[in-house]
Protein backbone atom coordinates (compact mmCIF):
# COMPACT_ATOMS: atom_id res chain seq x y z
CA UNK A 1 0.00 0.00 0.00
CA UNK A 2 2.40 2.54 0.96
CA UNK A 3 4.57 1.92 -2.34
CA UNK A 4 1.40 2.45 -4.53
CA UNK A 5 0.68 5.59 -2.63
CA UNK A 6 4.10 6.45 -4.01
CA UNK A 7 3.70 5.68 -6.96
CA UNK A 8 0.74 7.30 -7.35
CA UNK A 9 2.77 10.40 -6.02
CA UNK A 10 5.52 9.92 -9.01
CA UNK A 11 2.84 9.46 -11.63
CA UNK A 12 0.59 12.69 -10.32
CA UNK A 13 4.21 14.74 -10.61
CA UNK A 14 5.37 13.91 -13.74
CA UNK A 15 1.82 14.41 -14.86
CA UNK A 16 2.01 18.10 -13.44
CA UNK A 17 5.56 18.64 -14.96
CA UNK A 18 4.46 17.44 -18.39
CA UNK A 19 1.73 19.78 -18.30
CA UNK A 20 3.79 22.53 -17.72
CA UNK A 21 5.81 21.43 -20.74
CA UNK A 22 3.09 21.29 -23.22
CA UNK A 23 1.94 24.58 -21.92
CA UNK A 24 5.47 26.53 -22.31
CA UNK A 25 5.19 24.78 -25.65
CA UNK A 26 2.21 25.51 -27.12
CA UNK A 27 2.05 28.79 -25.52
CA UNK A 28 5.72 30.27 -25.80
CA UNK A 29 5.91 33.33 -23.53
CA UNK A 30 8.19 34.61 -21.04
CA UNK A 31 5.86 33.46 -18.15
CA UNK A 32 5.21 29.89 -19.87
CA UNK A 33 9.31 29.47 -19.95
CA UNK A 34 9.49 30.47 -16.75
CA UNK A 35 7.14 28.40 -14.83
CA UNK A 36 8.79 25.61 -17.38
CA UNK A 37 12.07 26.49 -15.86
CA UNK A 38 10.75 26.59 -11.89
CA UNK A 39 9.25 23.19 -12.38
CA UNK A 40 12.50 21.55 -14.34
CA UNK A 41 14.44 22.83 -10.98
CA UNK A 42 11.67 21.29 -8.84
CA UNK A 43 12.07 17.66 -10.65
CA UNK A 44 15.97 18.22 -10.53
CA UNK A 45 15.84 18.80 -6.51
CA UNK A 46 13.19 15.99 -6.35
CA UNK A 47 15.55 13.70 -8.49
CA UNK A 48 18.89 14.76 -6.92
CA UNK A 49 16.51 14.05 -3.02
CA UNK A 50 16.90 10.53 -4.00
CA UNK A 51 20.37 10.24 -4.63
CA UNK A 52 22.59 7.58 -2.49
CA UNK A 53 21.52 4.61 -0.42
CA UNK A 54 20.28 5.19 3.14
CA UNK A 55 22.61 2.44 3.88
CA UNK A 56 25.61 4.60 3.98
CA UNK A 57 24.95 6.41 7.02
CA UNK A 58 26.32 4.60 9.91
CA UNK A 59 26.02 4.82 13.58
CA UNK A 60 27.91 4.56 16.79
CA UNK A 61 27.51 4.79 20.41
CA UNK A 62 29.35 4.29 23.34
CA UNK A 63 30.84 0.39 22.77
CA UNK A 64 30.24 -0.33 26.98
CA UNK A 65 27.24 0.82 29.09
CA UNK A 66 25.92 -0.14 32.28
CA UNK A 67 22.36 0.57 32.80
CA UNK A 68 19.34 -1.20 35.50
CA UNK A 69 16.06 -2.03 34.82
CA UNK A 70 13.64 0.96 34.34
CA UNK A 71 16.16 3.42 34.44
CA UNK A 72 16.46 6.17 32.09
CA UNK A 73 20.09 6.27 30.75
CA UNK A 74 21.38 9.14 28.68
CA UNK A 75 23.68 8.15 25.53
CA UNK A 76 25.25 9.97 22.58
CA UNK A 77 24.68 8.26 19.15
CA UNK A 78 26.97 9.87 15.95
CA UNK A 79 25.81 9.48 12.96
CA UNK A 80 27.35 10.36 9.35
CA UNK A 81 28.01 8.86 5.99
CA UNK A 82 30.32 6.26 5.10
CA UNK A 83 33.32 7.77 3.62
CA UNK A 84 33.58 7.79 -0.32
CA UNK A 85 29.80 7.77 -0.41
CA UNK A 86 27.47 10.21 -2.20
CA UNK A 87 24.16 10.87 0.14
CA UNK A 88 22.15 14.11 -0.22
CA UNK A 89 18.18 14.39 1.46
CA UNK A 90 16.25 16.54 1.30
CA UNK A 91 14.37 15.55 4.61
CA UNK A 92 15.71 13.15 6.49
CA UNK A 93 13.94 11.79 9.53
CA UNK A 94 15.77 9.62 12.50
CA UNK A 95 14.55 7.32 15.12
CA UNK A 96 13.70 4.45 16.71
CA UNK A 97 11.05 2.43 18.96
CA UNK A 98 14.08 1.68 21.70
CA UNK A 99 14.41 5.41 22.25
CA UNK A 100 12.22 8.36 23.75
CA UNK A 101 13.06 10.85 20.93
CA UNK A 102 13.36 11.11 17.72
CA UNK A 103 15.30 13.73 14.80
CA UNK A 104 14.72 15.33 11.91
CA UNK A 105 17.31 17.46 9.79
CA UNK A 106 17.14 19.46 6.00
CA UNK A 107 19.42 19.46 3.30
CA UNK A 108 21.52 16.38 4.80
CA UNK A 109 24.29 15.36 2.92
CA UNK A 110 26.20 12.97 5.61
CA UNK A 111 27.70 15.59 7.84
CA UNK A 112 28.45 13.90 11.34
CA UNK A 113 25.49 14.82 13.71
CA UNK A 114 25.21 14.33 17.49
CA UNK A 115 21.95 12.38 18.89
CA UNK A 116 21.27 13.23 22.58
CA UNK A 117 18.63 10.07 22.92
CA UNK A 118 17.53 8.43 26.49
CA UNK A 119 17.07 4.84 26.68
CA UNK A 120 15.10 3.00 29.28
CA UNK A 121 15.23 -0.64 29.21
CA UNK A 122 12.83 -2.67 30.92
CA UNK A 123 14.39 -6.06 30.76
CA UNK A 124 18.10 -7.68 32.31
CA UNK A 125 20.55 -8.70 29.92
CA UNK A 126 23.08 -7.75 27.35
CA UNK A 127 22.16 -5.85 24.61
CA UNK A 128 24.26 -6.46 21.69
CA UNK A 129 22.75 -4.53 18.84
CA UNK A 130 20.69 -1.68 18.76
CA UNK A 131 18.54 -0.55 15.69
CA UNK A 132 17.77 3.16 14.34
CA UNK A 133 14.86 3.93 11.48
CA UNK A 134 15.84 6.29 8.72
CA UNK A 135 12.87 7.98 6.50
CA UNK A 136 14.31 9.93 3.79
CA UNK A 137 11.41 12.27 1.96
CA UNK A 138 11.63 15.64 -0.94
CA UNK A 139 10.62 18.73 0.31
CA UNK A 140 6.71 18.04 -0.37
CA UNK A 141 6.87 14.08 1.08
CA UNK A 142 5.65 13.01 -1.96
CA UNK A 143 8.77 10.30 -2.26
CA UNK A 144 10.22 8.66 0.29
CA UNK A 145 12.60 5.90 0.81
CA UNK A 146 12.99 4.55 4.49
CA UNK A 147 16.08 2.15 5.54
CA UNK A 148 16.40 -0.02 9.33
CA UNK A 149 20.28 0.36 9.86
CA UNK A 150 21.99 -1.11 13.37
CA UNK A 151 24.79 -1.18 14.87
CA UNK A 152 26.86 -2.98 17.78
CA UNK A 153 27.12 -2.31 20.98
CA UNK A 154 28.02 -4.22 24.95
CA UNK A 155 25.42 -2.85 27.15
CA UNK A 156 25.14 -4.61 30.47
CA UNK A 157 21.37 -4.14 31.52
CA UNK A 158 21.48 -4.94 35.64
CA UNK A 159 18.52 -5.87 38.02
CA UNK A 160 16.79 -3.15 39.00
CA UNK A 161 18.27 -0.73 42.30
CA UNK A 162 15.99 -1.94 44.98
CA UNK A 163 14.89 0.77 47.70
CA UNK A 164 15.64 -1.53 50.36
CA UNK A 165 19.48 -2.67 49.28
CA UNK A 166 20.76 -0.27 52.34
CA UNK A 167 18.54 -1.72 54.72
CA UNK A 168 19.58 -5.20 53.55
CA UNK A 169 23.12 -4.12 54.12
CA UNK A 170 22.42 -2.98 57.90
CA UNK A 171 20.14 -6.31 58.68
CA UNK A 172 22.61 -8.86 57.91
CA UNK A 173 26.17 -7.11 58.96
CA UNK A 174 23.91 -7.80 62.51
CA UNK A 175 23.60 -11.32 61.39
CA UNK A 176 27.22 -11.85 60.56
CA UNK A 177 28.00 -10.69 64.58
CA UNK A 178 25.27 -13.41 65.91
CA UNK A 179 27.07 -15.51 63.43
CA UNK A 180 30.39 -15.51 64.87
CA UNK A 181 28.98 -15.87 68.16
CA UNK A 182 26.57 -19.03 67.02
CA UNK A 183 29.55 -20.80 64.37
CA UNK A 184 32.88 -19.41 65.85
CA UNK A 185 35.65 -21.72 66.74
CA UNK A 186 36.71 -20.53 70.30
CA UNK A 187 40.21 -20.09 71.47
CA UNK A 188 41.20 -22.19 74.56
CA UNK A 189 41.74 -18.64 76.45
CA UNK A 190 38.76 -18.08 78.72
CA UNK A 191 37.29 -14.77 78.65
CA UNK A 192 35.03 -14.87 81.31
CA UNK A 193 31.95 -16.66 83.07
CA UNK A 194 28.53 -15.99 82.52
CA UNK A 195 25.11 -17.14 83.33
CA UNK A 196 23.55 -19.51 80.23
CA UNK A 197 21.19 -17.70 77.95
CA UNK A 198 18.68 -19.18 75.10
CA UNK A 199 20.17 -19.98 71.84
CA UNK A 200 24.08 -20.02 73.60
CA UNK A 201 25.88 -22.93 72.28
CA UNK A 202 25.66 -25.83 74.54
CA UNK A 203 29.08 -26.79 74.14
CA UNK A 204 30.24 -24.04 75.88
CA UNK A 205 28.36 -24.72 78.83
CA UNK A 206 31.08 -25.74 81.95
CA UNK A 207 28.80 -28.11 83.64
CA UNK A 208 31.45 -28.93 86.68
CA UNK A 209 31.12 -24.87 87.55
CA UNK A 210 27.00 -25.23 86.84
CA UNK A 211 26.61 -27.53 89.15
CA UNK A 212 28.10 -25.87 91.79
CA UNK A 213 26.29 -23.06 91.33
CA UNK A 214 23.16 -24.86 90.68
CA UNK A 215 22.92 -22.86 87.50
CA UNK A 216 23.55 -23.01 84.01
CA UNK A 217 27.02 -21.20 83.40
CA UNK A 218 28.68 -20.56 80.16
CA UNK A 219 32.26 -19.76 79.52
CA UNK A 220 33.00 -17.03 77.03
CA UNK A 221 36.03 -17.14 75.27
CA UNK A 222 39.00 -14.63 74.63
CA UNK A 223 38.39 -14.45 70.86
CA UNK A 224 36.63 -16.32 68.55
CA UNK A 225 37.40 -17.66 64.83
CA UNK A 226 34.51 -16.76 62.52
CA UNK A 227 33.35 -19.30 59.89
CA UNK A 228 33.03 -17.72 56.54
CA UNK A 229 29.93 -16.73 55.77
CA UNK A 230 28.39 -17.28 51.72
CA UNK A 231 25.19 -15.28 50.97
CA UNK A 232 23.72 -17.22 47.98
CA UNK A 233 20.88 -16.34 45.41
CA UNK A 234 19.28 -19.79 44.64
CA UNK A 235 17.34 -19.14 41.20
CA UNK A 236 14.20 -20.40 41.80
CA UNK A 237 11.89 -19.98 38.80
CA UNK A 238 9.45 -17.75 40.52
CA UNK A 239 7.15 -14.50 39.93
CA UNK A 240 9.14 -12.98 42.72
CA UNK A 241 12.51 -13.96 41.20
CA UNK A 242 13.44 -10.85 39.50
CA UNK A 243 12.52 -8.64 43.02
CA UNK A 244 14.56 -10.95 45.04
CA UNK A 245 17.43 -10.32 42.36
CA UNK A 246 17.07 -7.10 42.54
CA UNK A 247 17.26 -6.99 46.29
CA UNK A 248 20.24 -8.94 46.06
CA UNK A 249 22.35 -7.08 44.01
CA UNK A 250 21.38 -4.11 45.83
CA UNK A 251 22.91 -6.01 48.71
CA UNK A 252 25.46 -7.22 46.91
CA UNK A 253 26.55 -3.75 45.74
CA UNK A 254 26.57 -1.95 49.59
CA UNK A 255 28.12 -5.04 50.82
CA UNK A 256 31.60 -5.45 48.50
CA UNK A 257 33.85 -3.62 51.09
CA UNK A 258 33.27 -6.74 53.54
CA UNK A 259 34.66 -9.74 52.44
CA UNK A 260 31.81 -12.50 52.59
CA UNK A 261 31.64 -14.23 49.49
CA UNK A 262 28.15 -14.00 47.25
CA UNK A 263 27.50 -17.09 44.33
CA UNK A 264 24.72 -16.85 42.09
CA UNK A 265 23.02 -20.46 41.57
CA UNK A 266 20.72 -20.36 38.06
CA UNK A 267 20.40 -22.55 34.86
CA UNK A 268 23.82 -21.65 34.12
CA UNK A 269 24.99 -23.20 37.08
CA UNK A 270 27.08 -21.73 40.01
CA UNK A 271 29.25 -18.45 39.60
CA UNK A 272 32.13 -17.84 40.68
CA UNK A 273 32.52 -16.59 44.03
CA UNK A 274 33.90 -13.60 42.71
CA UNK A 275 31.04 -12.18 40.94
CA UNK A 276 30.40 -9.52 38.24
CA UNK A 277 27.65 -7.05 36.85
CA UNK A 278 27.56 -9.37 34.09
CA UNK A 279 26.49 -12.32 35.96
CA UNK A 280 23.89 -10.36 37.48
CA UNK A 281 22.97 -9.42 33.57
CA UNK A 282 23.14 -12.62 32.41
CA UNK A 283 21.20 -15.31 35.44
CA UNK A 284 18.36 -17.19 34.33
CA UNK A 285 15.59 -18.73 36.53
CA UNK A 286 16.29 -22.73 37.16
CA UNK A 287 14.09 -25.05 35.27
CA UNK A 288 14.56 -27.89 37.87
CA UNK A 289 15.25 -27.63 41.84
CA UNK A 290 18.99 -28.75 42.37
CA UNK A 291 21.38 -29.46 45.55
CA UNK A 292 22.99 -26.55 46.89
CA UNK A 293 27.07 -26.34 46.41
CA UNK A 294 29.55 -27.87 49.20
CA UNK A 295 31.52 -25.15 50.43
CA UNK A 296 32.33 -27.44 53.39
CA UNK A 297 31.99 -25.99 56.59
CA UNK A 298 30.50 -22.64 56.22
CA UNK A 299 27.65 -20.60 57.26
CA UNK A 300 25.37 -19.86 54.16
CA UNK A 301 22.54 -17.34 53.95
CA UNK A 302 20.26 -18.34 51.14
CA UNK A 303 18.18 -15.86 48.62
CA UNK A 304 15.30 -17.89 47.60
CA UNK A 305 12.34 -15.89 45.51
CA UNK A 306 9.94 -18.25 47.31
CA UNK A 307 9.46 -21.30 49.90
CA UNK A 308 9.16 -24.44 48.42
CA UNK A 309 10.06 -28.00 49.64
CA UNK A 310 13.57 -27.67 48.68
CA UNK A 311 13.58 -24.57 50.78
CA UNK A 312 12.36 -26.22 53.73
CA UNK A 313 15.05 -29.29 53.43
CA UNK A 314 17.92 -27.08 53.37
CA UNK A 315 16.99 -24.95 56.13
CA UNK A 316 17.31 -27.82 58.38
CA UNK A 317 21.02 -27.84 58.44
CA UNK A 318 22.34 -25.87 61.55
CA UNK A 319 24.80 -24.57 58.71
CA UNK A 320 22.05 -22.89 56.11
CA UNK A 321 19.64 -19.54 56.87
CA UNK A 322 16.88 -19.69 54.24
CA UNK A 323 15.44 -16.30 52.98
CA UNK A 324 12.18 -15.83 50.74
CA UNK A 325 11.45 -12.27 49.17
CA UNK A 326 8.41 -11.99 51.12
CA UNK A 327 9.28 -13.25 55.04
CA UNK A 328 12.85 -10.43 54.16
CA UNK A 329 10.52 -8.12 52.82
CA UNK A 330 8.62 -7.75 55.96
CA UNK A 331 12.34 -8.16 58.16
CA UNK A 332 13.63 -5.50 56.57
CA UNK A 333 10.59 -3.19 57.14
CA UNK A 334 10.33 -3.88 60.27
C-alpha cells in the first residue's frame, strides 16, 4: 500500500511537470518558460533528493554501558556517511522504537550529527545490537525511501536498584556478629563466666562450675574464629525472582567492602565466588530444583524468591539460613 501511494505520487508529478511542458510549448511566452524552468528545478531537486543509499549512514555509540532495569540512561549516538559515499536528502527523519526521541534534519548530505537520545530498558541482559529507522522524503513528502540500519554495541542491563538494598546491608552485617557468636571456633583462652542464655551454644556450657552453682554457666572465650559466611541467590523460577534479584544485588553492591563471598546459583549453574555485573545481567531462573554447592563448613545465607520444599530441606542444616522475598521483605521493614 504505501509503495502504490508512491507511486501514485511519481505518476501525479510527472503528470504536473508534463503539463507545464506542453503549456510553455504551445504557448511560448516569457511566463510559460518560466514556470517551465521553476518546475524543471523542482524535478531536478526531487531527483537529486533521491540520490545515495540510506545504507551509507552509519552509527555509533558508546561500545560499553551499564544501565538497570527501568532506568532512564542518557547516551550519545553519531551518525554520518560512510566515507567515499554520495548521500544528499532533502528531509531526512531519525529514530527508533528503543528510544524516547526522535530527529529530523534538512538538506543532509552525511555531515556527522550528534543524537542526545535516552534509553530505558525494561528487561536484564546484554544488549548487543541496537537498531535506528531512517525515513528519507523531498521537500513536499511526496517520495520517500525509508532504511532499518543497526549497529553494535556491549550494554550490560542490571537488576533493577531496589529501595531496600541499604537496609539489607544494615540487617545482615547484625547477622554476621550473631554468626560468629553461634559458628565461631573458640580459642582455649577463657574470657570470662557468665550465666547460660537461650540460643548459647551448649558446648560451651562448663557443667562442673553449673553444678556448683546450681545454674547453668557458660564460659565465654577470649576471641573467637569466625566461619566464613556465603550469601547465595538460589534461582528459583518464581514470579518474585526478579525482586529478590534485585534486592540482592542491591545487597550485593553496599556489601563489597566486607569480604563475605556472594554465588549466584541459576540454569547456568554456580558463579564464581567472585562475581560480576555481568552475571547479574546474564542469570536465568532454574528449570529444575537442584542441591545446593559444598563449600564445606560454612555458614550460608540463602536468597530464595519463594518457599518451596527444597527450601524447607535445606533450612534444616544448623549450617544454612533460608530467605524468601516476602518473610525479608517484611524483616527489613520492620
Amino acid at each position: 500500500m504505501k509503495y502504490l501511494q508512491q507511486t501514485w505520487h511519481f505518476l501525479a508529478f510527472l503528470c504536473v511537470y508534463l503539463l507545464f511542458v506542453s503549456y510553455a510549448l504551445a504557448f511560448p511566452s516569457d511566463t510559460a518558460w518560466t514556470l517551465l524552468l521553476f518546475s524543471t528545478l523542482v524535478v531536478l531537486l526531487e531527483v537529486f533528493s533521491l540520490i545515495g543509499s540510506l545504507q551509507n549512514l552509519e552509527f555509533k555509540a558508546s561500545h560499553y554501558l551499564l544501565a538497570h532495569v527501568d532506568e532512564i540512561v542518557p547516551v550519545e549516538i553519531t551518525m554520518n556517511k560512510q566515507p567515499k559515499k554520495l548521500l544528499w536528502l532533502m528531509v531526512c527523519k531519525v529514530s527508533s522504537p528503543q528510544y524516547l526521541e526522535d530527529f529530523t534534519y534538512s538538506f543532509y548530505y552525511g555531515q556527522k550529527k550528534s543524537l542526545q537520545i535516552t534509553w530505558q530498558p525494561y528487561t536484564r541482559g546484554i544488549v548487543q545490537k541496537q537498531t535506528m529507522h531512517i525515513t528519507a522524503s523531498d521537500l513536499f513528502s511526496w517520495l520517500k525511501k525509508e532504511s532499518t540500519n543497526s549497529f553494535t554495541v556491549h550494554w550490560l542491563v542490571l537488576p533493577a536498584v531496589h529501595p531496600l538494598g541499604k537496609v539489607a546491608a544494615n540487617f545482615f552485617q547484625k547477622q554476621l556478629i550473631l554468626n560468629k557468636q553461634n559458628f565461631g571456633e573458640p580459642s582455649f583462652k577463657i574470657k570470662k563466666f557468665r550465666p547460660y542464655q537461650p540460643g548459647d551454644r551448649l558446648s560451651q556450657i562448663d557443667w562442673k562450675l553449673s553444678s556448683k552453682q546450681q545454674e547453668l554457666v557458660l564460659r565465654e572465650y577470649e576471641q573467637e574464629q569466625p566461619i566464613e559466611t556465603i550469601f547465595l541467590f538460589y534461582g528459583k523460577n518464581s514470579t518474585s525472582f526478579e525482586a529478590m534479584l534485585s534486592l540482592f544485588y542491591s545487597f550485593w553492591q553496599e556489601f563489597q567492602k566486607d569480604k563475605s563471598r556472594f554465588v549466584l546459583l541459576g540454569e547456568q549453574g554456580a558463579s564464581s565466588t567472585n562475581l560480576t555485573q555481568e552475571d547479574f545481567s546474564t542469570i536465568q531462573p532454574l528449570n529444575d530444583e537442584v542441591e545446593l554447592p559444598d563449600f564445606g563448613r560454612k555458614q550460608m545465607i540463602l536468597f530464595i524468591p519463594e518457599m518451596n520444599q527444597q527450601a524447607e530441606v535445606f533450612s534444616a542444616s544448623r549450617w544454612v539460613q533460608v530467605y524468601d522475598y516476602q518473610q525479608l521483605l517484611q524483616q527489613l521493614k520492620e
